[in-house]
C-alpha atoms as a PDB file:
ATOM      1  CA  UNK A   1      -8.384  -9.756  -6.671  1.00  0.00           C
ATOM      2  CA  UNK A   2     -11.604  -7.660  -7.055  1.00  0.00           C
ATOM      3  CA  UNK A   3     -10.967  -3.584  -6.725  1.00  0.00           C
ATOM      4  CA  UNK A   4     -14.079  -1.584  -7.304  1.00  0.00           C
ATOM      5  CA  UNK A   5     -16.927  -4.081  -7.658  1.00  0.00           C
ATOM      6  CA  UNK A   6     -16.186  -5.267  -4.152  1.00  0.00           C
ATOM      7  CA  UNK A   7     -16.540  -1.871  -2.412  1.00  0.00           C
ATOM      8  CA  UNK A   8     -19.708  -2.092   0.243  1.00  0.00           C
ATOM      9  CA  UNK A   9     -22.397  -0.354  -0.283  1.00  0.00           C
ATOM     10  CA  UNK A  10     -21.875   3.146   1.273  1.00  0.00           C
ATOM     11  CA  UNK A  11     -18.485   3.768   0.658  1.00  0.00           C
ATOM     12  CA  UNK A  12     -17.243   7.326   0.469  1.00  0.00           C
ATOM     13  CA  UNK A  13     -15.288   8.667  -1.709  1.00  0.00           C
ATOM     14  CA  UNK A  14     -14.232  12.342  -1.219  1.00  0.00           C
ATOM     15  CA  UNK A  15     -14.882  14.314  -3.928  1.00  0.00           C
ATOM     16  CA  UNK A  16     -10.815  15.301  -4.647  1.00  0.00           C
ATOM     17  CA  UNK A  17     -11.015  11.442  -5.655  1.00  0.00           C
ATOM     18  CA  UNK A  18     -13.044  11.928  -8.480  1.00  0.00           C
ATOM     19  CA  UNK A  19     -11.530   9.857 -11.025  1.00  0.00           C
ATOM     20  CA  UNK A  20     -11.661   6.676  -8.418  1.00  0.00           C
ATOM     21  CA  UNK A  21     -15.052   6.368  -9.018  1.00  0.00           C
ATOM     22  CA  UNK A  22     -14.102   5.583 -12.641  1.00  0.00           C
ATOM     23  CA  UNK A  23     -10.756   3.384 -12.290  1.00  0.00           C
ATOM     24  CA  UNK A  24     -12.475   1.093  -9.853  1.00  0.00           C
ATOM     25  CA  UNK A  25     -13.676  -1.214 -12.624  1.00  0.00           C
ATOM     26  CA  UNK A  26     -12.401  -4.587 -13.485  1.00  0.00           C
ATOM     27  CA  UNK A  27     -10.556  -3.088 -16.826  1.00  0.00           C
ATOM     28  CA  UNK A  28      -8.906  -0.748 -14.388  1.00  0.00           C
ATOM     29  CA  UNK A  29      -7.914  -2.648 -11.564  1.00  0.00           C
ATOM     30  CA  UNK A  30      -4.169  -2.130 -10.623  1.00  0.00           C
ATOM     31  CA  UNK A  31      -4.900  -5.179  -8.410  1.00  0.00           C
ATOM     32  CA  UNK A  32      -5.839  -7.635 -10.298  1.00  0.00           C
ATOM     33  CA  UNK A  33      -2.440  -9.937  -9.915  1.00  0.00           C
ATOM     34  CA  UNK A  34      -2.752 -10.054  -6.324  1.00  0.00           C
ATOM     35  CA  UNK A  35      -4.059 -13.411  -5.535  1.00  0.00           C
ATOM     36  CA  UNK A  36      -5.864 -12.872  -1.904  1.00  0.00           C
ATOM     37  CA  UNK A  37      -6.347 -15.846   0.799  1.00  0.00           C
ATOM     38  CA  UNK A  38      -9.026 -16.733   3.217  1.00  0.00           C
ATOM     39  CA  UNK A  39      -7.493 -15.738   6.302  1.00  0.00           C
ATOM     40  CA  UNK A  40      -4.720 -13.597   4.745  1.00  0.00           C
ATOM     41  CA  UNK A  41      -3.452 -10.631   7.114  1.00  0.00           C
ATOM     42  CA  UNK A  42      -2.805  -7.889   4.988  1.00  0.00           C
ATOM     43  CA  UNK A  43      -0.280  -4.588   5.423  1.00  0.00           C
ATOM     44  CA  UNK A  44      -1.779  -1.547   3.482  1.00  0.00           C
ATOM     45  CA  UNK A  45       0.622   0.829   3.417  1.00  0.00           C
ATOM     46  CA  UNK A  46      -0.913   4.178   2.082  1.00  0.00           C
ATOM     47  CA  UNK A  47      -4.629   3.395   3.103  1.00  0.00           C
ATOM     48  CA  UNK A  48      -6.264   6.531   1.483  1.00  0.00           C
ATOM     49  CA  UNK A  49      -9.575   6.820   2.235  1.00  0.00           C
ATOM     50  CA  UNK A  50      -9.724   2.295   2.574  1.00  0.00           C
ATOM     51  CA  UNK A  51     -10.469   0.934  -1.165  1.00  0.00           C
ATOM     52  CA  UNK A  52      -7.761  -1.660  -1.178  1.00  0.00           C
ATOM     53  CA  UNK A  53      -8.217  -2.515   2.852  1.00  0.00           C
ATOM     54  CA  UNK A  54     -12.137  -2.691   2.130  1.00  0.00           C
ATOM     55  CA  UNK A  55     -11.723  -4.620  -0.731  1.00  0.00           C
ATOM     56  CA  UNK A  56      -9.603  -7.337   0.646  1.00  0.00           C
ATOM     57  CA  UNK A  57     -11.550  -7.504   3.898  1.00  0.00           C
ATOM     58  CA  UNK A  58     -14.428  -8.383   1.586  1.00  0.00           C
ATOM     59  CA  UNK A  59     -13.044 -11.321  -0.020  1.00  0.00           C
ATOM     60  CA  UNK A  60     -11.837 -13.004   2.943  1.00  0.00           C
ATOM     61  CA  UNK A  61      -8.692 -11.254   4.731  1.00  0.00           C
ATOM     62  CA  UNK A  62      -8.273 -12.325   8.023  1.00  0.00           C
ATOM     63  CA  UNK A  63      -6.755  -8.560   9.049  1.00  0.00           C
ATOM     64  CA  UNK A  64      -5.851  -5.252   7.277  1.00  0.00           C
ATOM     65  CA  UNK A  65      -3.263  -3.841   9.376  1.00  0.00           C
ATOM     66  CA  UNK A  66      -3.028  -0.030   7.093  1.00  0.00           C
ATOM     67  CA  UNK A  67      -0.914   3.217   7.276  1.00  0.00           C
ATOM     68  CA  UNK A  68      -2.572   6.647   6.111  1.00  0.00           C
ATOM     69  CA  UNK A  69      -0.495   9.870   7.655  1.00  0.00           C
ATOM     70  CA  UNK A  70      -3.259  12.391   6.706  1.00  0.00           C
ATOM     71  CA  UNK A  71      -4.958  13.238   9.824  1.00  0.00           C
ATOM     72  CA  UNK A  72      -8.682  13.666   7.094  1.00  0.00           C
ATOM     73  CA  UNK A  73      -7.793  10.945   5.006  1.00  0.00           C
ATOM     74  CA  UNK A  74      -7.526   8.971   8.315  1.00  0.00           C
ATOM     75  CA  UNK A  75     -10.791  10.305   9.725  1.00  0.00           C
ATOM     76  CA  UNK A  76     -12.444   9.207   6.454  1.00  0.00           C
ATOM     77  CA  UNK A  77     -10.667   5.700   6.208  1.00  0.00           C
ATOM     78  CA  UNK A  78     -11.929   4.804  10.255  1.00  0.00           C
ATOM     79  CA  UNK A  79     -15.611   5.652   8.866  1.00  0.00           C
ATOM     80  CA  UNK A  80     -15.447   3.640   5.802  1.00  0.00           C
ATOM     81  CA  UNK A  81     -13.722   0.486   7.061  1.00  0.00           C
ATOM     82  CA  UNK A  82     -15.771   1.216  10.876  1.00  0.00           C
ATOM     83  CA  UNK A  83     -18.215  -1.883   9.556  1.00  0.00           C
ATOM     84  CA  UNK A  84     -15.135  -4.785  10.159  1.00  0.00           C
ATOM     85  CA  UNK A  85     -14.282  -3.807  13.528  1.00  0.00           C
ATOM     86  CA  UNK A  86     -10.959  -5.309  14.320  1.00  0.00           C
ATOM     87  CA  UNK A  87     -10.401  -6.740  11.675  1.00  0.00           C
ATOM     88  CA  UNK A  88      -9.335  -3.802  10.060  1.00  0.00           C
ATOM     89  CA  UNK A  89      -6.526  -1.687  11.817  1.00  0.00           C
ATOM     90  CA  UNK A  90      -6.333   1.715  11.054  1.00  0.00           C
ATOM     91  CA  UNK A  91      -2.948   3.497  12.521  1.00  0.00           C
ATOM     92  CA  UNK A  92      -2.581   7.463  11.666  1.00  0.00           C
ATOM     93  CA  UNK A  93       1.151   7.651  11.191  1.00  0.00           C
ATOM     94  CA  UNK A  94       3.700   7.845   8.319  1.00  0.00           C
ATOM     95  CA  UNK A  95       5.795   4.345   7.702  1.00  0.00           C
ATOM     96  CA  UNK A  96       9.751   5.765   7.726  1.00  0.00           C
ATOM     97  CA  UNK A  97      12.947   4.227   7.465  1.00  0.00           C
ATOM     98  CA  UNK A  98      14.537   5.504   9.907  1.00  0.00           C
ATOM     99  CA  UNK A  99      13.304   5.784  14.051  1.00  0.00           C
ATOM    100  CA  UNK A 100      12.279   9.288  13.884  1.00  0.00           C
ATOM    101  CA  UNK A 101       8.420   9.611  15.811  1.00  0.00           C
ATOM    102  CA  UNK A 102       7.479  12.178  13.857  1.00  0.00           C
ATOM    103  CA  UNK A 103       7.689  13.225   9.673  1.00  0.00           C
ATOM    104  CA  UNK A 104       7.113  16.192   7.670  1.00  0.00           C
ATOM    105  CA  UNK A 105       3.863  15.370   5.142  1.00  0.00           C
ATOM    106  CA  UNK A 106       3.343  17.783   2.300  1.00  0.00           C
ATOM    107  CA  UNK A 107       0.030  18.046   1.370  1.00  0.00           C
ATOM    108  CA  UNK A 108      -0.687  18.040  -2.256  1.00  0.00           C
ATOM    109  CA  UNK A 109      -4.146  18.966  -4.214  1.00  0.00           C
ATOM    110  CA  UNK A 110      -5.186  15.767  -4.505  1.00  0.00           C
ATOM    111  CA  UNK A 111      -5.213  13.933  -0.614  1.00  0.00           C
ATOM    112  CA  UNK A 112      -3.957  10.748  -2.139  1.00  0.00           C
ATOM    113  CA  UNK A 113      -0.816  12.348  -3.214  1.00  0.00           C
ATOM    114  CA  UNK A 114       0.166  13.550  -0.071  1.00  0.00           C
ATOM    115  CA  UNK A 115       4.436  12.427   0.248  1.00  0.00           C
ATOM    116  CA  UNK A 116       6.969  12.765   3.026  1.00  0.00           C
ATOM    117  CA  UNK A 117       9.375  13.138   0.456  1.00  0.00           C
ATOM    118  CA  UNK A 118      10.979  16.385   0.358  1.00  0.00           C
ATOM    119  CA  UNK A 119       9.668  18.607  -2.778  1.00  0.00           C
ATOM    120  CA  UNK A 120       7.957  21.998  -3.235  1.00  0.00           C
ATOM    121  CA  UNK A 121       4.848  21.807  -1.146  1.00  0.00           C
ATOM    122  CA  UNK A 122       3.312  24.778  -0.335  1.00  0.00           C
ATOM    123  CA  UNK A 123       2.275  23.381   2.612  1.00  0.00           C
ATOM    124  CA  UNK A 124       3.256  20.504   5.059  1.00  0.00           C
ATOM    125  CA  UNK A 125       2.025  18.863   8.581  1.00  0.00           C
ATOM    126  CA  UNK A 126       4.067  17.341  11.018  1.00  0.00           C
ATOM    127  CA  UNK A 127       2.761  13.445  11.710  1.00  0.00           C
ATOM    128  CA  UNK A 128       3.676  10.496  13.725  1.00  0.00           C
ATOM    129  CA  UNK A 129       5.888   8.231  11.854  1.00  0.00           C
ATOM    130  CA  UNK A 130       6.694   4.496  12.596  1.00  0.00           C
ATOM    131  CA  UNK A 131       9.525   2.463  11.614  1.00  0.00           C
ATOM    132  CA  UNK A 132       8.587   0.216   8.414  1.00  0.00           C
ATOM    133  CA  UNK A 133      10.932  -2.689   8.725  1.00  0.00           C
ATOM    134  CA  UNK A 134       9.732  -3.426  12.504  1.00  0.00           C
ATOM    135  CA  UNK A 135       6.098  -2.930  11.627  1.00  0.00           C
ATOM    136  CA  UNK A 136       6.862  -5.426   8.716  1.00  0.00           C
ATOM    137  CA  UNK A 137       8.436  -8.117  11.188  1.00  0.00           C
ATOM    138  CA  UNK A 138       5.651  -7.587  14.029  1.00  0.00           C
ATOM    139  CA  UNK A 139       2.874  -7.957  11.382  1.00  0.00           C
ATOM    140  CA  UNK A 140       4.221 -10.624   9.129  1.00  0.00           C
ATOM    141  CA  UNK A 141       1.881  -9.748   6.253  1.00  0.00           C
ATOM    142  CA  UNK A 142       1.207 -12.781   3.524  1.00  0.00           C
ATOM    143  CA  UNK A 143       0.464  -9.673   1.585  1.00  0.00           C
ATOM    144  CA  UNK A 144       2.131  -6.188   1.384  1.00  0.00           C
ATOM    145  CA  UNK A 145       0.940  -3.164  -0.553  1.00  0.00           C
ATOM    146  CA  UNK A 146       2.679  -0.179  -0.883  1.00  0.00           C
ATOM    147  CA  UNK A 147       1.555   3.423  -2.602  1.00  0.00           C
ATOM    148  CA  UNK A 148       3.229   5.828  -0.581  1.00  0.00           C
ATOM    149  CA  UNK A 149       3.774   8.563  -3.192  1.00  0.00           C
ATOM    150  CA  UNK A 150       7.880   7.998  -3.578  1.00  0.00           C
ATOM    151  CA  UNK A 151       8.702   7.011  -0.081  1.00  0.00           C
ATOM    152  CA  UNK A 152       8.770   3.398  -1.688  1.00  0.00           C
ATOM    153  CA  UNK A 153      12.037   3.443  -2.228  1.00  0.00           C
ATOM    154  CA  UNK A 154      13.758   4.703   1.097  1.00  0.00           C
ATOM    155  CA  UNK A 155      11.250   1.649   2.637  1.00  0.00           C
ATOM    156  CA  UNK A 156      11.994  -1.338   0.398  1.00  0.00           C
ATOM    157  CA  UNK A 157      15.860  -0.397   0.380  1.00  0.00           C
ATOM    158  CA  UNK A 158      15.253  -0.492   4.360  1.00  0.00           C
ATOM    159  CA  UNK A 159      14.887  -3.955   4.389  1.00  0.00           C
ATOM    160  CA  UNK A 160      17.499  -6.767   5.002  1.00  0.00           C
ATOM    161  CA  UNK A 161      17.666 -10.555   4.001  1.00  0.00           C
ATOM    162  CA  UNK A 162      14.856 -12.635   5.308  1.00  0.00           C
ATOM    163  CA  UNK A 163      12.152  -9.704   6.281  1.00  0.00           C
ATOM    164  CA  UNK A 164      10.086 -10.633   3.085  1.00  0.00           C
ATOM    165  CA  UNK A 165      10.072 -14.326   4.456  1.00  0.00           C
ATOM    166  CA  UNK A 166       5.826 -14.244   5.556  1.00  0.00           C
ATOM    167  CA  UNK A 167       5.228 -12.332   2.115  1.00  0.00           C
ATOM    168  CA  UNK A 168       3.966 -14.266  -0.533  1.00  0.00           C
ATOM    169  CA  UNK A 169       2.428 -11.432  -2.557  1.00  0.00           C
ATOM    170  CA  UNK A 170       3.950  -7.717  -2.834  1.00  0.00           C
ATOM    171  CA  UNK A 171       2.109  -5.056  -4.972  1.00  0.00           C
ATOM    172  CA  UNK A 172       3.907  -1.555  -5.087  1.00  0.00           C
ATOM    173  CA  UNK A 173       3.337   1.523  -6.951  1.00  0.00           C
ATOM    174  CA  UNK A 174       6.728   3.080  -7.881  1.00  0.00           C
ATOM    175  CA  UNK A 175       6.142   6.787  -8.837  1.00  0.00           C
ATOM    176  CA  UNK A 176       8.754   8.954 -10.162  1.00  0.00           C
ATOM    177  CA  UNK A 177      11.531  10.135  -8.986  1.00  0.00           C
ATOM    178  CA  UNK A 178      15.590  10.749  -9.711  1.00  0.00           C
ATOM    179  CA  UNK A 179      17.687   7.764 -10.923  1.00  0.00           C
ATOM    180  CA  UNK A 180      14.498   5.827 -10.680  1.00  0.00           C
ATOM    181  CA  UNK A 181      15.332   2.707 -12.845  1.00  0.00           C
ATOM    182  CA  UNK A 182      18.675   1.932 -11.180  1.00  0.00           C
ATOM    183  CA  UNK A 183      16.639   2.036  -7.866  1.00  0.00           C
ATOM    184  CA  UNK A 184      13.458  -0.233  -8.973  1.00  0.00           C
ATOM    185  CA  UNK A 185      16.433  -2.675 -10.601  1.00  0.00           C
ATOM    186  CA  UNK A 186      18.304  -2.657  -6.603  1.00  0.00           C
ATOM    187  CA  UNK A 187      15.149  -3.650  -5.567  1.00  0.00           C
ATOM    188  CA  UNK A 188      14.043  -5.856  -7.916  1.00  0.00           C
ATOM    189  CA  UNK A 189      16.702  -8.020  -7.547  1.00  0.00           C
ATOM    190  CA  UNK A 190      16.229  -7.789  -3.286  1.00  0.00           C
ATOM    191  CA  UNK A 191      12.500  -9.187  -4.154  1.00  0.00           C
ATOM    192  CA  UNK A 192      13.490 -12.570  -6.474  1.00  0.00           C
ATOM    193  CA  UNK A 193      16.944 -12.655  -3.977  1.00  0.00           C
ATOM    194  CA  UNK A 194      13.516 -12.917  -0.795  1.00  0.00           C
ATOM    195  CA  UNK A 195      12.285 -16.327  -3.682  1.00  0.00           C
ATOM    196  CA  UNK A 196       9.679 -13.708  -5.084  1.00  0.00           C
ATOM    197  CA  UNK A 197       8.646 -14.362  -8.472  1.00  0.00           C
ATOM    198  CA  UNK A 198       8.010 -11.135 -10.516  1.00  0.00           C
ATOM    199  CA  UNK A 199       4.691 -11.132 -12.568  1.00  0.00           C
ATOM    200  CA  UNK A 200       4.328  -7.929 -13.576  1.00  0.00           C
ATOM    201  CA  UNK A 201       7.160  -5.090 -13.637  1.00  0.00           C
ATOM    202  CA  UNK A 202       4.920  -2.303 -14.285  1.00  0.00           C
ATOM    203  CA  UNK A 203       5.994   0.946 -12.144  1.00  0.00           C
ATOM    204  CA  UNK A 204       2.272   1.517 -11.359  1.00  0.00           C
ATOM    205  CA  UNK A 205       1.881  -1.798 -11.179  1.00  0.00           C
ATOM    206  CA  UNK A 206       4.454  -3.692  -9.686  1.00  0.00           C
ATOM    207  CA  UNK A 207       3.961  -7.486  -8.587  1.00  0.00           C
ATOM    208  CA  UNK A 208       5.815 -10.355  -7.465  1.00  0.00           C
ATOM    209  CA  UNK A 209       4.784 -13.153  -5.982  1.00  0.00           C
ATOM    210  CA  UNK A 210       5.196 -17.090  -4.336  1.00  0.00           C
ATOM    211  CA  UNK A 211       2.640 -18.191  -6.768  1.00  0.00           C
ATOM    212  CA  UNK A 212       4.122 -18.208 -10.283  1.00  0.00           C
ATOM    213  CA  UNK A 213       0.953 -18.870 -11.748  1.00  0.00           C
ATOM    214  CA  UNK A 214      -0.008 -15.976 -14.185  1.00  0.00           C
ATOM    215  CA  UNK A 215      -3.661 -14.393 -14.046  1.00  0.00           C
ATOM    216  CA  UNK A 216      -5.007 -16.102 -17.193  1.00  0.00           C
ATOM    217  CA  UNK A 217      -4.202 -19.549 -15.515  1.00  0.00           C
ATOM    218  CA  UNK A 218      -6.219 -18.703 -13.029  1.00  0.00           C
END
């Protein structure tokens, strides 16, 4: 999968995302293992400002249906990905595990960073929030992504036998937290238990997929 070099022309990038404008190379690109489809629907779960929805739209996804809590990040996300219509689905609402309708979000310096998990904030917004496992099963994605600043875990270990059955390529970013390698191992093992193969276990990195093939057999 192409990252930066398949941006449209146009495409903003605040200016708190500064060092985007550098990673979103080909040397850079935490995407590259992710193998995208002609007519792939897509689940983008912590959409930013749209770089990884855009980018897929451009090569081919059928449908981006994406999750960005941040009311601005939101705002910015329906301007930048406004060109593909309906094809890509922006919803303003935090994925949870549980069925609470609504979610604490701190707000951090940096507007990607933004995390329902509890912490030191010094300050927070109540959002929506929508259940993650049933937006999973309504969706069937053939491709998830998840970067949701440590609510990874709470979501992943929400899941239950069978839900990853329309996946055929995950990518998540696992970001640090307590007892953090006992909890990517749990669900590790829950992705190759779903017939996932895992290609790359890096915690910023993380892929596993239906194709085994590696990138450099591409």
């Amino acid at each position: 999968m192409k990252y930066g070099d398949a941006l449209p022309s146009g495409f903003e990038i605040p200016s708190s995302g500064f060092w985007l404008k550098t990673d979103l190379t080909t040397e850079g690109n935490p995407f590259k293992l992710v193998r995208l489809r002609d007519g792939d629907r897509v689940m983008d779960c912590g959409l930013f400002v749209g770089t990884f929805t855009a980018a897929c739209l451009e090569q081919g996804a059928a449908v981006v249906q994406a999750y960005e809590a941040a009311p601005k990040n939101a705002e910015s996300a329906r301007k930048n990905l406004g060109r593909y219509g309906v094809r890509a689905r922006v919803i303003e609402a935090a994925l949870v595990a549980s069925d609470a309708t609504s979610v604490g979000l701190n707000l951090a310096a940096f507007s990607g960073a933004n995390t329902i998990v509890a912490g030191k904030a010094k300050k927070s917004v109540t959002v929506r929030a929508v259940n993650f496992r049933r937006e999973l099963l309504e969706f069937k994605p053939d491709v998830l992504k998840l970067d949701v600043e440590g609510a990874e875990y709470e979501l992943l270990d929400s899941l239950e036998p069978g839900d990853l059955a329309s996946v055929r390529c995950i990518f998540v970013e696992f970001h640090p937290i307590e007892n953090r390698d006992a909890r990517i191992k749990k669900i590790q093992r829950f992705v190759e238990d779903e017939g996932l193969v895992i290609e790359s276990p890096k915690l910023r990195a993380f892929v596993a997929s239906r194709d085994v093939r590696t990138l450099f057999s591409d």
